[in-house]
PDB file of N, CA and C in Angstrom:
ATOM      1  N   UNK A   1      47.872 139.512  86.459  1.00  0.00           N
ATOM      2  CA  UNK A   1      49.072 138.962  85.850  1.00  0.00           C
ATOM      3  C   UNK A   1      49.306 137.559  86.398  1.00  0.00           C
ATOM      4  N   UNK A   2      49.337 137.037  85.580  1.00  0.00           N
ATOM      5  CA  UNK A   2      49.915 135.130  85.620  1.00  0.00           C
ATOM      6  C   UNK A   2      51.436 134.762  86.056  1.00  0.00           C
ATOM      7  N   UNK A   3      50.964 133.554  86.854  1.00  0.00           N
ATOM      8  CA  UNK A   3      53.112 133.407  87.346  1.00  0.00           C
ATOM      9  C   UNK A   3      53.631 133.265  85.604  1.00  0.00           C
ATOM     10  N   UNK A   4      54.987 133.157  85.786  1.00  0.00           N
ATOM     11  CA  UNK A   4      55.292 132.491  84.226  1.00  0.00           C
ATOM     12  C   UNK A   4      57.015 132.729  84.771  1.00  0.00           C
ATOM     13  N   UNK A   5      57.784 131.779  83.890  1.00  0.00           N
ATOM     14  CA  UNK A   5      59.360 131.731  84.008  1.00  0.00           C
ATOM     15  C   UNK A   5      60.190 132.537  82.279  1.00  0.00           C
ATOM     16  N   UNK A   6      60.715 133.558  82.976  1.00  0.00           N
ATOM     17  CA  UNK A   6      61.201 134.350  81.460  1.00  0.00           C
ATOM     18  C   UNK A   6      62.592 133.767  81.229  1.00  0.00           C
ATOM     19  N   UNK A   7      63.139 132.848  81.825  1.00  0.00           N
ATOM     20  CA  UNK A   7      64.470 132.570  81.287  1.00  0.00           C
ATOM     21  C   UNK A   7      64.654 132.026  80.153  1.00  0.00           C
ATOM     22  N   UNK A   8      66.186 132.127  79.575  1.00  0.00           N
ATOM     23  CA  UNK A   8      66.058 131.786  78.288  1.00  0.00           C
ATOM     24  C   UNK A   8      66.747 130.335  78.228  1.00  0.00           C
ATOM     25  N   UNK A   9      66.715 129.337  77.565  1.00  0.00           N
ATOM     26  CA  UNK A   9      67.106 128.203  77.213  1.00  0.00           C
ATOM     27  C   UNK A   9      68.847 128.210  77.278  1.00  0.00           C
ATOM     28  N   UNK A  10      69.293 129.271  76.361  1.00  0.00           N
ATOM     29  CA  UNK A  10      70.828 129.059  76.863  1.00  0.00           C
ATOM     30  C   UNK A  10      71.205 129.241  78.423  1.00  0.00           C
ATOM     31  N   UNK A  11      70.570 130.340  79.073  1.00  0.00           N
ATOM     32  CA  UNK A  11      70.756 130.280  80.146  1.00  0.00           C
ATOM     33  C   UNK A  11      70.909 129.425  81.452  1.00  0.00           C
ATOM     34  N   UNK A  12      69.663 128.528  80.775  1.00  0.00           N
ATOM     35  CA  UNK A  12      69.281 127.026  81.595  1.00  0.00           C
ATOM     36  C   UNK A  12      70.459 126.330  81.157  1.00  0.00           C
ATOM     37  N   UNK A  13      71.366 126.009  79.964  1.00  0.00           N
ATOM     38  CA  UNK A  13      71.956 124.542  79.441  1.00  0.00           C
ATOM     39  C   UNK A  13      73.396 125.538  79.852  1.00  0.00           C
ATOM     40  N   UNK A  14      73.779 126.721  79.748  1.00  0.00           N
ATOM     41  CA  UNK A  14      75.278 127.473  80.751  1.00  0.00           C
ATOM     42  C   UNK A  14      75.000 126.979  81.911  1.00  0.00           C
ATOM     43  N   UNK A  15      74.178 127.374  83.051  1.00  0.00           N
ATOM     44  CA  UNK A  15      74.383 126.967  84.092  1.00  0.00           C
ATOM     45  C   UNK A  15      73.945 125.592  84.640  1.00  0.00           C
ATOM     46  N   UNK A  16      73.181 124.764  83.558  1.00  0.00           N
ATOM     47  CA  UNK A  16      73.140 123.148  84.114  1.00  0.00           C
ATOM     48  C   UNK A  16      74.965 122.638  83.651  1.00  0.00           C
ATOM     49  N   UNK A  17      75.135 123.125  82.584  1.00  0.00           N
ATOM     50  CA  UNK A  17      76.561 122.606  82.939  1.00  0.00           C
ATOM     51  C   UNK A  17      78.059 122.798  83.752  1.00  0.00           C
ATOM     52  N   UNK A  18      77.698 124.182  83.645  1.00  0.00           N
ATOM     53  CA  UNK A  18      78.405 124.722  85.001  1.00  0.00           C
ATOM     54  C   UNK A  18      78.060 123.835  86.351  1.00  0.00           C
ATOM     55  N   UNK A  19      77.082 123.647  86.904  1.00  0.00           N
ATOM     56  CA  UNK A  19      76.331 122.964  87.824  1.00  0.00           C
ATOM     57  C   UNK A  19      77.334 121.703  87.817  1.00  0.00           C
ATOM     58  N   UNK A  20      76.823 120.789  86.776  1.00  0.00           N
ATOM     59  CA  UNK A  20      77.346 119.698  86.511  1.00  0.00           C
ATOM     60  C   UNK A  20      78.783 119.427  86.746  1.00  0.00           C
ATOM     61  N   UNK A  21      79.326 120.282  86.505  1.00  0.00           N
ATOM     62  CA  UNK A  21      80.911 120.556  86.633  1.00  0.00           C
ATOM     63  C   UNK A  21      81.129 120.528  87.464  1.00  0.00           C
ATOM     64  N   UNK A  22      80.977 122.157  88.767  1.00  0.00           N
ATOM     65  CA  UNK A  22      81.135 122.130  90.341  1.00  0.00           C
ATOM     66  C   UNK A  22      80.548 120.730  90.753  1.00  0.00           C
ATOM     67  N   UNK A  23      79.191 119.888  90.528  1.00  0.00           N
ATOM     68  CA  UNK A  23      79.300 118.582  91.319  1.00  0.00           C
ATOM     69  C   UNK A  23      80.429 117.880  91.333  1.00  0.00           C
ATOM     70  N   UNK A  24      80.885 117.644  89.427  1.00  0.00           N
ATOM     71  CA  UNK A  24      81.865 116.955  89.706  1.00  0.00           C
ATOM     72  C   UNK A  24      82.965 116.610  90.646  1.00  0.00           C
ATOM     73  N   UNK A  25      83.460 118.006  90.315  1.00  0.00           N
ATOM     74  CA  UNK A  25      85.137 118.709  91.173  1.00  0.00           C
ATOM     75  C   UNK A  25      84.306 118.559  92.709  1.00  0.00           C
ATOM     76  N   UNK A  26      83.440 118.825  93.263  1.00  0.00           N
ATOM     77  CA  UNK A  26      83.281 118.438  94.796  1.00  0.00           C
ATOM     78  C   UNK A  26      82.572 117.514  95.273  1.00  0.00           C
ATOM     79  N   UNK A  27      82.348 116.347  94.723  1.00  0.00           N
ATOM     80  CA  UNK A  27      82.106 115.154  94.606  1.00  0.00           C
ATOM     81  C   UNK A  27      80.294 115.129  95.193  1.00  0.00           C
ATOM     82  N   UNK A  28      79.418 116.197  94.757  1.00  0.00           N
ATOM     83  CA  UNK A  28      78.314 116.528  95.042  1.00  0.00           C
ATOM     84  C   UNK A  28      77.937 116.899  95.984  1.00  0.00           C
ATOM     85  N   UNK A  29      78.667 117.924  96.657  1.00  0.00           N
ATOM     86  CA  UNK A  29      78.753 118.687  97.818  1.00  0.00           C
ATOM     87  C   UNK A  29      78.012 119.639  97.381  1.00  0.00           C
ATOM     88  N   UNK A  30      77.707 120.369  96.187  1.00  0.00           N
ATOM     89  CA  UNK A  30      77.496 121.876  95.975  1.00  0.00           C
ATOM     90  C   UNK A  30      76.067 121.133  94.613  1.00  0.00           C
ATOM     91  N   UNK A  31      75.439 120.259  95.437  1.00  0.00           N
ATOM     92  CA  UNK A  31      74.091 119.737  94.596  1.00  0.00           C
ATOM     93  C   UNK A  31      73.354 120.761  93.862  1.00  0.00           C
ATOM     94  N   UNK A  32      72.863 121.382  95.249  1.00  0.00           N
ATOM     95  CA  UNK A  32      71.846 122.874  95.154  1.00  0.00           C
ATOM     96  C   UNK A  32      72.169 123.814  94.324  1.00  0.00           C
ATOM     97  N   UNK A  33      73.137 124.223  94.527  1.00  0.00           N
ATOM     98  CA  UNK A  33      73.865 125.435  93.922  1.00  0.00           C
ATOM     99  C   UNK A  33      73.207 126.459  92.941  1.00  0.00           C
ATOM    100  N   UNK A  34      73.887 126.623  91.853  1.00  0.00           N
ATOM    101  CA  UNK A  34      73.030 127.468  90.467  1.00  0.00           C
ATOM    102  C   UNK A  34      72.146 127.658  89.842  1.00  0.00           C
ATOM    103  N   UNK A  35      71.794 126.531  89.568  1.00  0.00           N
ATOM    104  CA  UNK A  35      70.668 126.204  89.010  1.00  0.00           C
ATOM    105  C   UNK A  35      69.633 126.245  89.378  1.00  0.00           C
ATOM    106  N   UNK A  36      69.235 125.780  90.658  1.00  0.00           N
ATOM    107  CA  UNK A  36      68.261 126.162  91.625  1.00  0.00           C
ATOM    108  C   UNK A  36      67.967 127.501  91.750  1.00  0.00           C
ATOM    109  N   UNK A  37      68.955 128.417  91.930  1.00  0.00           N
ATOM    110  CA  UNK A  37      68.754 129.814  91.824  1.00  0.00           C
ATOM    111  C   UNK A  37      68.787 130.715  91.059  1.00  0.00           C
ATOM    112  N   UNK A  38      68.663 130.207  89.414  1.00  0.00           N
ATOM    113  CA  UNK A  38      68.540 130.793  88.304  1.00  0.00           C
ATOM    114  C   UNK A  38      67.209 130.512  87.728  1.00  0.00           C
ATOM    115  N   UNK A  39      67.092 128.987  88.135  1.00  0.00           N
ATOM    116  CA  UNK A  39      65.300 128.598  87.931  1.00  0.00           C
ATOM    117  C   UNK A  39      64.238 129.534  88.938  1.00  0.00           C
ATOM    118  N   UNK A  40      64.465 129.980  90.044  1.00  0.00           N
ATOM    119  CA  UNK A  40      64.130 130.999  91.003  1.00  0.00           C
ATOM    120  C   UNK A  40      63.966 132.443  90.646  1.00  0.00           C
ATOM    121  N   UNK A  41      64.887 132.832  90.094  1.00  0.00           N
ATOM    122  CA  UNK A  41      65.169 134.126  89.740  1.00  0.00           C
ATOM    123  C   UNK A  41      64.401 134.704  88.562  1.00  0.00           C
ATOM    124  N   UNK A  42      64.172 133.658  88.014  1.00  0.00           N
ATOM    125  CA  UNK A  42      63.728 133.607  86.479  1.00  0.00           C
ATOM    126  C   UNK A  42      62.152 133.486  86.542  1.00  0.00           C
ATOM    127  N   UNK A  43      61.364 133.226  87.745  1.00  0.00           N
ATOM    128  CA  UNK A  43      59.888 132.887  88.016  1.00  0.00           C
ATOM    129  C   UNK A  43      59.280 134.074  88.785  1.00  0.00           C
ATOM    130  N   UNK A  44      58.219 134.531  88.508  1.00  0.00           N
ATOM    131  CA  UNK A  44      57.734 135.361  89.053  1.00  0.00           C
ATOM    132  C   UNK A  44      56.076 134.610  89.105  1.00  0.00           C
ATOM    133  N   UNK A  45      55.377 134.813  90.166  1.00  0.00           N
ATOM    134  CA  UNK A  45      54.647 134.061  90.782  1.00  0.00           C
ATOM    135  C   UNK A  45      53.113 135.494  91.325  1.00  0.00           C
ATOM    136  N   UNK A  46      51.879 135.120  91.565  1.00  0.00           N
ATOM    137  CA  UNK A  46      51.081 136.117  91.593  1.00  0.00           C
ATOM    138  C   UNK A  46      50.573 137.247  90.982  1.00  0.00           C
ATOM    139  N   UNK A  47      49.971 138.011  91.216  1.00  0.00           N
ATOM    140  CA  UNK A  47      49.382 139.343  90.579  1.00  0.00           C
ATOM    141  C   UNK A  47      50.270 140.631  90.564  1.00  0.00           C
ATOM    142  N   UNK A  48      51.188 140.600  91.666  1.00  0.00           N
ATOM    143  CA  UNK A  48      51.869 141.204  91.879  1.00  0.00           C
ATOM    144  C   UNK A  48      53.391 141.331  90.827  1.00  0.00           C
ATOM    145  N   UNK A  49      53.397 139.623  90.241  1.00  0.00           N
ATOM    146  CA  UNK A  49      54.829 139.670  89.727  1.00  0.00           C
ATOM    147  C   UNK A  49      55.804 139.444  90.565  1.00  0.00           C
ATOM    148  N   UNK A  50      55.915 138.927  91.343  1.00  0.00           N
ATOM    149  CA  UNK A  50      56.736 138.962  92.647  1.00  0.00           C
ATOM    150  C   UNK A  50      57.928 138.103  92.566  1.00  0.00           C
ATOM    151  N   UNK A  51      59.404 138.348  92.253  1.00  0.00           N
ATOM    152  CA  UNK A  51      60.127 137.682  92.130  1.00  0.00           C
ATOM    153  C   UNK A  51      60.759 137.000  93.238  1.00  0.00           C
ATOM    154  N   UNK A  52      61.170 135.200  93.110  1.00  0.00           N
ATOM    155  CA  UNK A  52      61.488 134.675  94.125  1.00  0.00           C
ATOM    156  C   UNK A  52      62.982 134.598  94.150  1.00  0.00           C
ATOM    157  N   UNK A  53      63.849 134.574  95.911  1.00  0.00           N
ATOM    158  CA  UNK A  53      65.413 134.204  95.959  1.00  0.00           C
ATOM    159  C   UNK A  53      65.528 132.941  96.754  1.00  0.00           C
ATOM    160  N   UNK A  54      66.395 132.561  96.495  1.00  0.00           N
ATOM    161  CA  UNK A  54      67.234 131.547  97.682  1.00  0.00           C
ATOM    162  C   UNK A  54      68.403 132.122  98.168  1.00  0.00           C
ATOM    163  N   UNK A  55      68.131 131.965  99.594  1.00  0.00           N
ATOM    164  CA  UNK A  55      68.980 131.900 100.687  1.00  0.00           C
ATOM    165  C   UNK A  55      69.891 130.720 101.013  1.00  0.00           C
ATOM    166  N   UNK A  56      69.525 129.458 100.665  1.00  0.00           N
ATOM    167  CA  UNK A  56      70.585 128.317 101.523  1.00  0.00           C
ATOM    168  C   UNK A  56      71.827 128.182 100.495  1.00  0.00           C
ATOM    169  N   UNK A  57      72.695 127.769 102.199  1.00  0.00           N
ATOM    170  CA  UNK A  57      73.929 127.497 101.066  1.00  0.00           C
ATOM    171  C   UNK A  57      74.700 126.022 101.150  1.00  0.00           C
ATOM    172  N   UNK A  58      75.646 125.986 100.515  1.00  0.00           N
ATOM    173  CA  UNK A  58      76.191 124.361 100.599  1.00  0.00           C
ATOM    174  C   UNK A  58      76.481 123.867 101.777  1.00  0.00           C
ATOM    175  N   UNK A  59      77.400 125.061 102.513  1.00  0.00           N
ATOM    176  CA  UNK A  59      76.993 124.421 104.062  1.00  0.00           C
ATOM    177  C   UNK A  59      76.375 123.886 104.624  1.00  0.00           C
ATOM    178  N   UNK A  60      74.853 124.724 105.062  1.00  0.00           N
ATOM    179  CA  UNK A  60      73.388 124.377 105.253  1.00  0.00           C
ATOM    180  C   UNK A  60      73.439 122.841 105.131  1.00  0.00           C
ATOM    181  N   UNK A  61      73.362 122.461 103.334  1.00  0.00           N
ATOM    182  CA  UNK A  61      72.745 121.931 102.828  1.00  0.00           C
ATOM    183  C   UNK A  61      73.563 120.631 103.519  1.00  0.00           C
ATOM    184  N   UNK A  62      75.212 120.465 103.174  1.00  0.00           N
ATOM    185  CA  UNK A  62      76.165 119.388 103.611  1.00  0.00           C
ATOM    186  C   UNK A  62      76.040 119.264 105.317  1.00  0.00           C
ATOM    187  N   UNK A  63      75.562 119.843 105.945  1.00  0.00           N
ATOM    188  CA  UNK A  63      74.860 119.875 107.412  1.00  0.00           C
ATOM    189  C   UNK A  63      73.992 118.789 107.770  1.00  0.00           C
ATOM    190  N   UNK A  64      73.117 119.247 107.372  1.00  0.00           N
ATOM    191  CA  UNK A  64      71.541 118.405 106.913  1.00  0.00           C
ATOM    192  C   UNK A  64      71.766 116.952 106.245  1.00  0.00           C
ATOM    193  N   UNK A  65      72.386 116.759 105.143  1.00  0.00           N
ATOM    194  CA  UNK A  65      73.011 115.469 104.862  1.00  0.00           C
ATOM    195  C   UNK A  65      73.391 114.732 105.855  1.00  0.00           C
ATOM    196  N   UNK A  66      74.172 115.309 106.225  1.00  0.00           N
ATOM    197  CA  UNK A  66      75.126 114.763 107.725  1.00  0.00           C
ATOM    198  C   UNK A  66      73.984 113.707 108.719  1.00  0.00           C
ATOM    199  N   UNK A  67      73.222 115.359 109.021  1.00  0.00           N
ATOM    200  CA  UNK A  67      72.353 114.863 110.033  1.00  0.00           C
ATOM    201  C   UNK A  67      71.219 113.521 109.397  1.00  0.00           C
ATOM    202  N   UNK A  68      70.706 113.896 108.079  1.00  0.00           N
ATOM    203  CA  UNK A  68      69.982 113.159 107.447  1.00  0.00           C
ATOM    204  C   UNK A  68      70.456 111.919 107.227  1.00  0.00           C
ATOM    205  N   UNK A  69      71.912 111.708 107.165  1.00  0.00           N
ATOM    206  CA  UNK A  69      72.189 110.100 106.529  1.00  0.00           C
ATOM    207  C   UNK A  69      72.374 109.726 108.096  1.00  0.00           C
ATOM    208  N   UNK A  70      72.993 110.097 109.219  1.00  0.00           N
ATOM    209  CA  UNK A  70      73.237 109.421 110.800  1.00  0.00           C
ATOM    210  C   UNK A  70      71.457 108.773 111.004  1.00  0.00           C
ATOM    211  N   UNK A  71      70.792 109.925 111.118  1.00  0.00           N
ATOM    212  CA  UNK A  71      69.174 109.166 111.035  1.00  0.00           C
ATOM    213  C   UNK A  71      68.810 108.190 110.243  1.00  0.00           C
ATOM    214  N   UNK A  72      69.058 107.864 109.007  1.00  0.00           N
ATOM    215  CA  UNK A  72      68.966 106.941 108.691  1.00  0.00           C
ATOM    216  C   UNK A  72      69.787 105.301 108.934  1.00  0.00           C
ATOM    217  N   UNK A  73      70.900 106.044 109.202  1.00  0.00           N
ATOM    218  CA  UNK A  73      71.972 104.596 109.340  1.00  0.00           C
ATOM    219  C   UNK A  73      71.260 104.008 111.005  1.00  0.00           C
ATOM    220  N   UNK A  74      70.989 105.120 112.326  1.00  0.00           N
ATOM    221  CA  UNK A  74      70.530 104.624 113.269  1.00  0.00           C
ATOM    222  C   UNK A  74      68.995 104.026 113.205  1.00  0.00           C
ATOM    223  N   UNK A  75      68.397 104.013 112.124  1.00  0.00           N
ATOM    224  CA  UNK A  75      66.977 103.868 112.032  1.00  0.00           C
ATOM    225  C   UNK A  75      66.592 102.243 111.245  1.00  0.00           C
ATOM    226  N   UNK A  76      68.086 102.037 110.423  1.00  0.00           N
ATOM    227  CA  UNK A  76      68.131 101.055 109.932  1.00  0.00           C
ATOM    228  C   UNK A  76      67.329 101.364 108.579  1.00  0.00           C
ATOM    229  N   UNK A  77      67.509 102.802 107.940  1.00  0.00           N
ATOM    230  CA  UNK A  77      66.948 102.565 106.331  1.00  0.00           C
ATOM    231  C   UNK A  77      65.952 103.253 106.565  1.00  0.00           C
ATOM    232  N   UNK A  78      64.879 103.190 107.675  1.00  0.00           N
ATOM    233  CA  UNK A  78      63.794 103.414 107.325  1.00  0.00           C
ATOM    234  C   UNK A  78      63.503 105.328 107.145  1.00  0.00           C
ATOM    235  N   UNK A  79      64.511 105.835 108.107  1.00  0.00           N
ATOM    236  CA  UNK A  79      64.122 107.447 108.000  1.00  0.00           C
ATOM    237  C   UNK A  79      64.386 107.603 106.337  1.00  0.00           C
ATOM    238  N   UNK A  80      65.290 106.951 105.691  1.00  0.00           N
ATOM    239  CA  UNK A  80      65.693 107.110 104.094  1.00  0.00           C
ATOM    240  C   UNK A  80      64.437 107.885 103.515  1.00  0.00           C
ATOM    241  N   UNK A  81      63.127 106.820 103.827  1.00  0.00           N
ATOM    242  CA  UNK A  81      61.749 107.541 103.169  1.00  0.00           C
ATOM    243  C   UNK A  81      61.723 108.809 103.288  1.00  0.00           C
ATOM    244  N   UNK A  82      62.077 109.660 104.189  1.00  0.00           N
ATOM    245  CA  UNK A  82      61.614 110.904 104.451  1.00  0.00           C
ATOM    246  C   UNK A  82      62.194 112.072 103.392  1.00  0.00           C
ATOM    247  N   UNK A  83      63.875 111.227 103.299  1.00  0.00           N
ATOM    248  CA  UNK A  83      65.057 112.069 102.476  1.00  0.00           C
ATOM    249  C   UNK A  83      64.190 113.187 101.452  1.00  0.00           C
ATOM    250  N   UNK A  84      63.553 112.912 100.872  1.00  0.00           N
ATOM    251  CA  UNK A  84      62.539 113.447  99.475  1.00  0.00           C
ATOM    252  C   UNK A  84      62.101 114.582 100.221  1.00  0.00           C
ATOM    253  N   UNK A  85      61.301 114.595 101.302  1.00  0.00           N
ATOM    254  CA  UNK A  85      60.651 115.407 101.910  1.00  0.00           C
ATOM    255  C   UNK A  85      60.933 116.240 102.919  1.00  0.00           C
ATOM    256  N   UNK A  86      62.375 115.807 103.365  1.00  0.00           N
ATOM    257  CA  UNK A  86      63.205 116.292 104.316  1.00  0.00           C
ATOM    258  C   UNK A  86      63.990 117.776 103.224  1.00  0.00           C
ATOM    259  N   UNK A  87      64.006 116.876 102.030  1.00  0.00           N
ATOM    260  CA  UNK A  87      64.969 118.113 101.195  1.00  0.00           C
ATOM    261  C   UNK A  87      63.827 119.152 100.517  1.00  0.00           C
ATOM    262  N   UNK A  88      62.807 118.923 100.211  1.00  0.00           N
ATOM    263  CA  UNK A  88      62.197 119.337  99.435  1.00  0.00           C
ATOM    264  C   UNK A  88      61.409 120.836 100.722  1.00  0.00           C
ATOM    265  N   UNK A  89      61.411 120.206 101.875  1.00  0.00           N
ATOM    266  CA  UNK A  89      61.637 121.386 103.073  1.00  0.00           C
ATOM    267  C   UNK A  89      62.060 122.094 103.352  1.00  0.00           C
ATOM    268  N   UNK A  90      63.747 121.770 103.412  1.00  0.00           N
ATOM    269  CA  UNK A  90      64.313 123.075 103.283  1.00  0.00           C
ATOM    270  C   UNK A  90      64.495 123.816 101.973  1.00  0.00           C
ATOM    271  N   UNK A  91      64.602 123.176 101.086  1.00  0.00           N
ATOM    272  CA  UNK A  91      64.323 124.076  99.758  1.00  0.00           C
ATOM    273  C   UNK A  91      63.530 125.308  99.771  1.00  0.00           C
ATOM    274  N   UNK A  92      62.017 124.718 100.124  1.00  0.00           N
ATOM    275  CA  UNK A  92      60.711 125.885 100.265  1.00  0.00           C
ATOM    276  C   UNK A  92      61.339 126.995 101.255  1.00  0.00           C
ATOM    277  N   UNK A  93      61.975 126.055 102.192  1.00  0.00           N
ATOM    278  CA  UNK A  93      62.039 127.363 103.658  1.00  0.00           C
ATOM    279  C   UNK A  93      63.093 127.984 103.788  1.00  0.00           C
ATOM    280  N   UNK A  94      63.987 127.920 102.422  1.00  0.00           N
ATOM    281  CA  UNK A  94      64.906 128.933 102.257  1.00  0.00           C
ATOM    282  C   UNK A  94      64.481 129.513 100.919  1.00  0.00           C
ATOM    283  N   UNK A  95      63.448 129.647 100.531  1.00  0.00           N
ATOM    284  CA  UNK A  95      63.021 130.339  99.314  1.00  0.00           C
ATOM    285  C   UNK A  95      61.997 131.453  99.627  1.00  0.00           C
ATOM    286  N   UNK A  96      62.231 132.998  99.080  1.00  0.00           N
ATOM    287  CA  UNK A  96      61.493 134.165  99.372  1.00  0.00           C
ATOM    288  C   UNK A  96      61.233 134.339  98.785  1.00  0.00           C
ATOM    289  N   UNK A  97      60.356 135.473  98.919  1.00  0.00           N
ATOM    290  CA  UNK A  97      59.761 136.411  97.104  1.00  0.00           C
ATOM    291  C   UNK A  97      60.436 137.508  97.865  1.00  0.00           C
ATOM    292  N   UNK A  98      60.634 138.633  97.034  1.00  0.00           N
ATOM    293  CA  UNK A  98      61.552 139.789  97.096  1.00  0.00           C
ATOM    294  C   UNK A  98      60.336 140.775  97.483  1.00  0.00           C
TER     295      UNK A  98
END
């Protein structure tokens, strides 16, 4: 059996705008949120079928910002490069298969 994503299209454009919304109202505090974990939920990956979750939460995430923008302001810009790869890290390392 092949990975493949069974979600359905309304599902994706309800919760990208929902999404869109909570950024609004918390001025992009809650980035990660839904969507991320409906695109997750919706993928099953291996032979097995193995469905994936996320664990992180806005906390976490507004944490890490914190720490991520002080490194950059003391670095003078340059840690900025990493931002991409700094996030795209914890993403993976709060993501399971069930």
């Amino acid at each position: 059996k092949e990975s493949y994503f069974d979600g359905g299209i309304l599902d994706y454009i309800g919760y990208f705008i929902l999404e869109a919304l909570i950024n609004l109202l918390t001025f992009g505090i809650q980035h990660l949120g839904g969507l991320h974990d409906i695109k997750l939920e919706n993928q099953t990956y291996g032979s097995g079928g193995q469905r994936l979750y996320f664990d992180g939460t806005g906390a976490q995430l507004f944490g890490n910002w914190i720490k991520w923008f002080l490194l950059t302001i003391i670095t003078f810009g340059i840690y900025g490069f990493w931002l991409n790869i700094k996030m795209d890290q914890w993403i993976v390392k709060q993501t399971h298969h069930v």
